[in-house]
PDB file of N, CA and C in Angstrom:
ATOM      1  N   UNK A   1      -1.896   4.005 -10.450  1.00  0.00           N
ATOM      2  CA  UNK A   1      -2.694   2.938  -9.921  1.00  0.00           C
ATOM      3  C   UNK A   1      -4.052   3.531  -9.542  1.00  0.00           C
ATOM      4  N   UNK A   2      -5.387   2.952 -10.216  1.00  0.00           N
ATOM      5  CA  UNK A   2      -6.491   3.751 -10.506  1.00  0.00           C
ATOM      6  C   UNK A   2      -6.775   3.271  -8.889  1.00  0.00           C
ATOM      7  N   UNK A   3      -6.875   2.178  -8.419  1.00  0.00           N
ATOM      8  CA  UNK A   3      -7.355   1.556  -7.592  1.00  0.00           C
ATOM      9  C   UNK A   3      -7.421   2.179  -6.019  1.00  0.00           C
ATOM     10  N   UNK A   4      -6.015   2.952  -5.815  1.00  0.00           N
ATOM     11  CA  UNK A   4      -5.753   3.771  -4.818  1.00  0.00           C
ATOM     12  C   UNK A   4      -6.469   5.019  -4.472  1.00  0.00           C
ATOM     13  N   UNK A   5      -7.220   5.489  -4.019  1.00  0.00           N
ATOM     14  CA  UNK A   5      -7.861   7.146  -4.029  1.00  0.00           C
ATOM     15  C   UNK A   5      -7.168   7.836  -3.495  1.00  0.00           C
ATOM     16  N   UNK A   6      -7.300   8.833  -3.962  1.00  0.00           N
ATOM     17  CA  UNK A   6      -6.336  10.328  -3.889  1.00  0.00           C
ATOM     18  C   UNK A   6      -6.350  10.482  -2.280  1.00  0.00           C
ATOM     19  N   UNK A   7      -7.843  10.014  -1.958  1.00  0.00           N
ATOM     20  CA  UNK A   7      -7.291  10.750  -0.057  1.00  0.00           C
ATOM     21  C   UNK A   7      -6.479   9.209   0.924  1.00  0.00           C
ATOM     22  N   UNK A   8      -6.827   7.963  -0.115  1.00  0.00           N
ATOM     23  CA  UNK A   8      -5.491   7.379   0.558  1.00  0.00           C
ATOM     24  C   UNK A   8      -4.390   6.856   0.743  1.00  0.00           C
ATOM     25  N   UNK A   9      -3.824   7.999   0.069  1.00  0.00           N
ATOM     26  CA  UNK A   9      -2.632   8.599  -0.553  1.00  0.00           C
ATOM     27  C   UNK A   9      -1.750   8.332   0.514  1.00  0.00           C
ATOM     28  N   UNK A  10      -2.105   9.882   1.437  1.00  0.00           N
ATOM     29  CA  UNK A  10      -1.455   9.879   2.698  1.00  0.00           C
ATOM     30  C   UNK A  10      -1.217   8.685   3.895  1.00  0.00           C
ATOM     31  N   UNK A  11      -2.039   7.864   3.774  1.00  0.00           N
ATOM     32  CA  UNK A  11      -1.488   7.064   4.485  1.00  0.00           C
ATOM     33  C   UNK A  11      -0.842   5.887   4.215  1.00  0.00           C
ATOM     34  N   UNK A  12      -0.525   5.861   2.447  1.00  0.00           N
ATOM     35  CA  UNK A  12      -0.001   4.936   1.988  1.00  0.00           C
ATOM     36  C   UNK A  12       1.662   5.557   2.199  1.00  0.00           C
ATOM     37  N   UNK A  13       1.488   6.905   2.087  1.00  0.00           N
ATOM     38  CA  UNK A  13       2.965   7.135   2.452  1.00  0.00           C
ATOM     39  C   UNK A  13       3.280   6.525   3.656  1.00  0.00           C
ATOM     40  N   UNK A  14       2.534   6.538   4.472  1.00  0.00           N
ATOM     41  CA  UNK A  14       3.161   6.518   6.195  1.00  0.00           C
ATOM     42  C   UNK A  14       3.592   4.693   6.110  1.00  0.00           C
ATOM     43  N   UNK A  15       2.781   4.084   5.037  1.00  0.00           N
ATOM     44  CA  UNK A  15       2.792   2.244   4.850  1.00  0.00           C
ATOM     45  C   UNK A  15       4.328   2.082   4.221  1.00  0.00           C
ATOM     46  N   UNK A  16       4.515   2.970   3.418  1.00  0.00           N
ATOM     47  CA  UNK A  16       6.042   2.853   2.508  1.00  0.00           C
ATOM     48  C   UNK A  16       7.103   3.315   3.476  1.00  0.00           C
ATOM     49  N   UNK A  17       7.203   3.778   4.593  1.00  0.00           N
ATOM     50  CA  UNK A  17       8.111   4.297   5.382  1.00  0.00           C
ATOM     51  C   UNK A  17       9.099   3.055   5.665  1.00  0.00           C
ATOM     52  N   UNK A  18       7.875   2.066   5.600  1.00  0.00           N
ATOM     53  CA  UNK A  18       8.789   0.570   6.081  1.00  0.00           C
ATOM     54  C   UNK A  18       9.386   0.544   4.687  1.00  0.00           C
ATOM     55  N   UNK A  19      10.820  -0.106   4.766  1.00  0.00           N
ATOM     56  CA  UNK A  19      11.363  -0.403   3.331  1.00  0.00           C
ATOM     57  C   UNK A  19      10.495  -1.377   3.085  1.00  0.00           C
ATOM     58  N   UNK A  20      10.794  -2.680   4.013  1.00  0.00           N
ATOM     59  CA  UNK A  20      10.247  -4.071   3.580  1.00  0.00           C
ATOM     60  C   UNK A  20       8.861  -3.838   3.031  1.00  0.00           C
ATOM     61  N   UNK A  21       7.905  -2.782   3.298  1.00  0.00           N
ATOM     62  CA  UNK A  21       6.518  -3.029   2.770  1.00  0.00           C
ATOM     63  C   UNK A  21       6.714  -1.979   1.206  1.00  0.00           C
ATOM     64  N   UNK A  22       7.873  -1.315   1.158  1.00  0.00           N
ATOM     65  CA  UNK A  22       8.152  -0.761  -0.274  1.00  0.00           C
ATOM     66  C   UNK A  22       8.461  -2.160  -1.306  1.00  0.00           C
ATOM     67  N   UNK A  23       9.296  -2.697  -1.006  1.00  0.00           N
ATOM     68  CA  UNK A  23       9.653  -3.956  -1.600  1.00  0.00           C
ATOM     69  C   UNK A  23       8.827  -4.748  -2.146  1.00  0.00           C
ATOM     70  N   UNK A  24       8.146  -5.105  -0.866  1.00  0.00           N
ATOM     71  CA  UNK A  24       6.762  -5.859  -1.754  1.00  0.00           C
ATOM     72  C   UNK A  24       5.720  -5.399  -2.596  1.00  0.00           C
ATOM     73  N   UNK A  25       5.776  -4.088  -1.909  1.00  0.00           N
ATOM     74  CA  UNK A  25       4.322  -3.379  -3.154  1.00  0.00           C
ATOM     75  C   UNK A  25       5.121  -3.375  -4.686  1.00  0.00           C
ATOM     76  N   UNK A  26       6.941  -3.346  -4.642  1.00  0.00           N
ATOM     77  CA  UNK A  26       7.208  -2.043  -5.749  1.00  0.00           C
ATOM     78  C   UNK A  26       7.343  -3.985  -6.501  1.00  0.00           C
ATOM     79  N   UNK A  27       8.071  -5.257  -5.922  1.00  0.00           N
ATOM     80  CA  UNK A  27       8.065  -6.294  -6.486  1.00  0.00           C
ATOM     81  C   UNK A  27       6.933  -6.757  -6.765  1.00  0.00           C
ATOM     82  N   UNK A  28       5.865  -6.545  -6.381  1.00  0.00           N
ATOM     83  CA  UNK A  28       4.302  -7.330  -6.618  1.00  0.00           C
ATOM     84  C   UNK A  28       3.635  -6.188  -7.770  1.00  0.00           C
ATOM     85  N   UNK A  29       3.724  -4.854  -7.466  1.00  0.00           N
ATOM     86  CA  UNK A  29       3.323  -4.381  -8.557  1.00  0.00           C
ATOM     87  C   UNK A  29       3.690  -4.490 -10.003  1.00  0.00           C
ATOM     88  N   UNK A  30       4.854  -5.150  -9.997  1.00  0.00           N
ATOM     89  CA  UNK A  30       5.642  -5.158 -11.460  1.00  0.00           C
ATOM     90  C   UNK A  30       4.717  -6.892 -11.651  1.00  0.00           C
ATOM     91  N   UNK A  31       4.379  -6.966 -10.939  1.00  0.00           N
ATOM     92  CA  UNK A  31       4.130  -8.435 -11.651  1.00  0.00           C
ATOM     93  C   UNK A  31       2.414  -8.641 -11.797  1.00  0.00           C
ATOM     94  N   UNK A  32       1.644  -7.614 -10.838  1.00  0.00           N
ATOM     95  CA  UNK A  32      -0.278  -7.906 -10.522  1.00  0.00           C
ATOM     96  C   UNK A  32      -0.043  -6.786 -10.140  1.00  0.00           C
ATOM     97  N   UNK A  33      -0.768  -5.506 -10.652  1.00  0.00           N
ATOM     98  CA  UNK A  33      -1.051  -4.358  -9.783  1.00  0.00           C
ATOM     99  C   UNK A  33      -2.396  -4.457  -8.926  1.00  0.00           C
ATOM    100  N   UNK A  34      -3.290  -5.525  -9.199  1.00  0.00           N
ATOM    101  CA  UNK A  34      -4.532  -5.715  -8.579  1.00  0.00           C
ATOM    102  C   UNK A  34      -3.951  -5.914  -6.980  1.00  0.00           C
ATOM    103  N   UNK A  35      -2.985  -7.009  -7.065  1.00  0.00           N
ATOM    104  CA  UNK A  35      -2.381  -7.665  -5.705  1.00  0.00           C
ATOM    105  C   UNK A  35      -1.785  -6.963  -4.864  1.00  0.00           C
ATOM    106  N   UNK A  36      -0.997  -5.814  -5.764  1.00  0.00           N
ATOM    107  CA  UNK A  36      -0.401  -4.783  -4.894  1.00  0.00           C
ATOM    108  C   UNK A  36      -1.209  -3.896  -4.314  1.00  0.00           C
ATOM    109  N   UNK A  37      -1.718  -3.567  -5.212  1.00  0.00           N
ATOM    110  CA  UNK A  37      -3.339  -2.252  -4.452  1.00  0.00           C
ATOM    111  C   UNK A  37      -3.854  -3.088  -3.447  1.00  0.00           C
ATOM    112  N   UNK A  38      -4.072  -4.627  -3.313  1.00  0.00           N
ATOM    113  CA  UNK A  38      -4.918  -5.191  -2.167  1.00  0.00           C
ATOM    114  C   UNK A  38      -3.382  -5.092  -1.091  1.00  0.00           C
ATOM    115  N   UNK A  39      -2.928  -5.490  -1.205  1.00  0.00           N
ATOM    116  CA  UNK A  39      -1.574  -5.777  -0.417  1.00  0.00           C
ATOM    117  C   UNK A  39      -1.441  -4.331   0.227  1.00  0.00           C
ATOM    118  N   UNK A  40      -1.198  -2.940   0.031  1.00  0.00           N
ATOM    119  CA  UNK A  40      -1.398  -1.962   0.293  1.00  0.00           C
ATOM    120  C   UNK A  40      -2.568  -1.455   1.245  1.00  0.00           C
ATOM    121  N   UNK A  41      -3.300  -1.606   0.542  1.00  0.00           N
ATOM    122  CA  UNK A  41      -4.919  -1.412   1.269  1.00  0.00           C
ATOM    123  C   UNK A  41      -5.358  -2.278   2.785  1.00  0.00           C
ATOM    124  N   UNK A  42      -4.646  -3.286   2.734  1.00  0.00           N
ATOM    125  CA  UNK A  42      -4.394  -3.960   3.568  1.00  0.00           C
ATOM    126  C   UNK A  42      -3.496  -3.564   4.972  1.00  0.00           C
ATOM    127  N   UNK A  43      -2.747  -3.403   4.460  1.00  0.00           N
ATOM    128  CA  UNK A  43      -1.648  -2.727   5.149  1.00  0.00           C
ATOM    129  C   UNK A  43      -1.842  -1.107   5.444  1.00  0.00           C
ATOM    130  N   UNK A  44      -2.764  -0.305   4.729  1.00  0.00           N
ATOM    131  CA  UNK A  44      -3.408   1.002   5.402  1.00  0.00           C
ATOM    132  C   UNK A  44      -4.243   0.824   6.494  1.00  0.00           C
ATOM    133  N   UNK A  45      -5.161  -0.494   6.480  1.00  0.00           N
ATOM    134  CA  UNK A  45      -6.027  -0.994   7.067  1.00  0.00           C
ATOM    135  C   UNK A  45      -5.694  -0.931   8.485  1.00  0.00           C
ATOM    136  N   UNK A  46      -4.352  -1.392   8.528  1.00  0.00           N
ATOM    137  CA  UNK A  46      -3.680  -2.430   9.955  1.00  0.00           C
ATOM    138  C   UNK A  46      -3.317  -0.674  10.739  1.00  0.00           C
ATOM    139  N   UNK A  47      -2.958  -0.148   9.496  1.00  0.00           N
ATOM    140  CA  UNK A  47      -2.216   1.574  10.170  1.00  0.00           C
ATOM    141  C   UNK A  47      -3.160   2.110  10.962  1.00  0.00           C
ATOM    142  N   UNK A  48      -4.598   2.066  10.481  1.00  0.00           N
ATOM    143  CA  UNK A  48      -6.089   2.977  10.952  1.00  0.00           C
ATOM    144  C   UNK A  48      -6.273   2.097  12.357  1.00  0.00           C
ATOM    145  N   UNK A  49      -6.019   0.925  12.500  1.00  0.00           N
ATOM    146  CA  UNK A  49      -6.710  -0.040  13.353  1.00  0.00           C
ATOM    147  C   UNK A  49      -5.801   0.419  14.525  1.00  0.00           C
ATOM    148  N   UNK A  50      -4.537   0.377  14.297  1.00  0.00           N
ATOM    149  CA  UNK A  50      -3.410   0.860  15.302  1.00  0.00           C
ATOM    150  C   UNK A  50      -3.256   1.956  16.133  1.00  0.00           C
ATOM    151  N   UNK A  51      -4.617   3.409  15.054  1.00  0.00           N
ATOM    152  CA  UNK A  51      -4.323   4.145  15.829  1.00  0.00           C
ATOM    153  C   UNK A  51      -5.595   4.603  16.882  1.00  0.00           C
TER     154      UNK A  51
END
């Protein structure tokens, strides 16, 4: 997924820790990878804001 950059990588791991947010990226990516990269990015977003 071109869309993701290498440095935010790491905190997409810490986003997949949740199953439920694995689920949706790994079900939405099979169907729009655009939606999943936003869906993700989104959800890194909420991680940075939190800390």
């Amino acid at each position: 997924m071109e869309s993701i950059r290498r440095h935010e990588r790491a905190a997409a791991y810490k986003v997949f820790k949740s199953v439920e947010n694995r689920e949706i990226f790994l079900n939405s990516a099979a169907e729009d990878e655009d939606s999943a990269a936003a869906f993700l990015q989104s959800e890194m977003a909420e991680l940075h804001q939190r800390i």
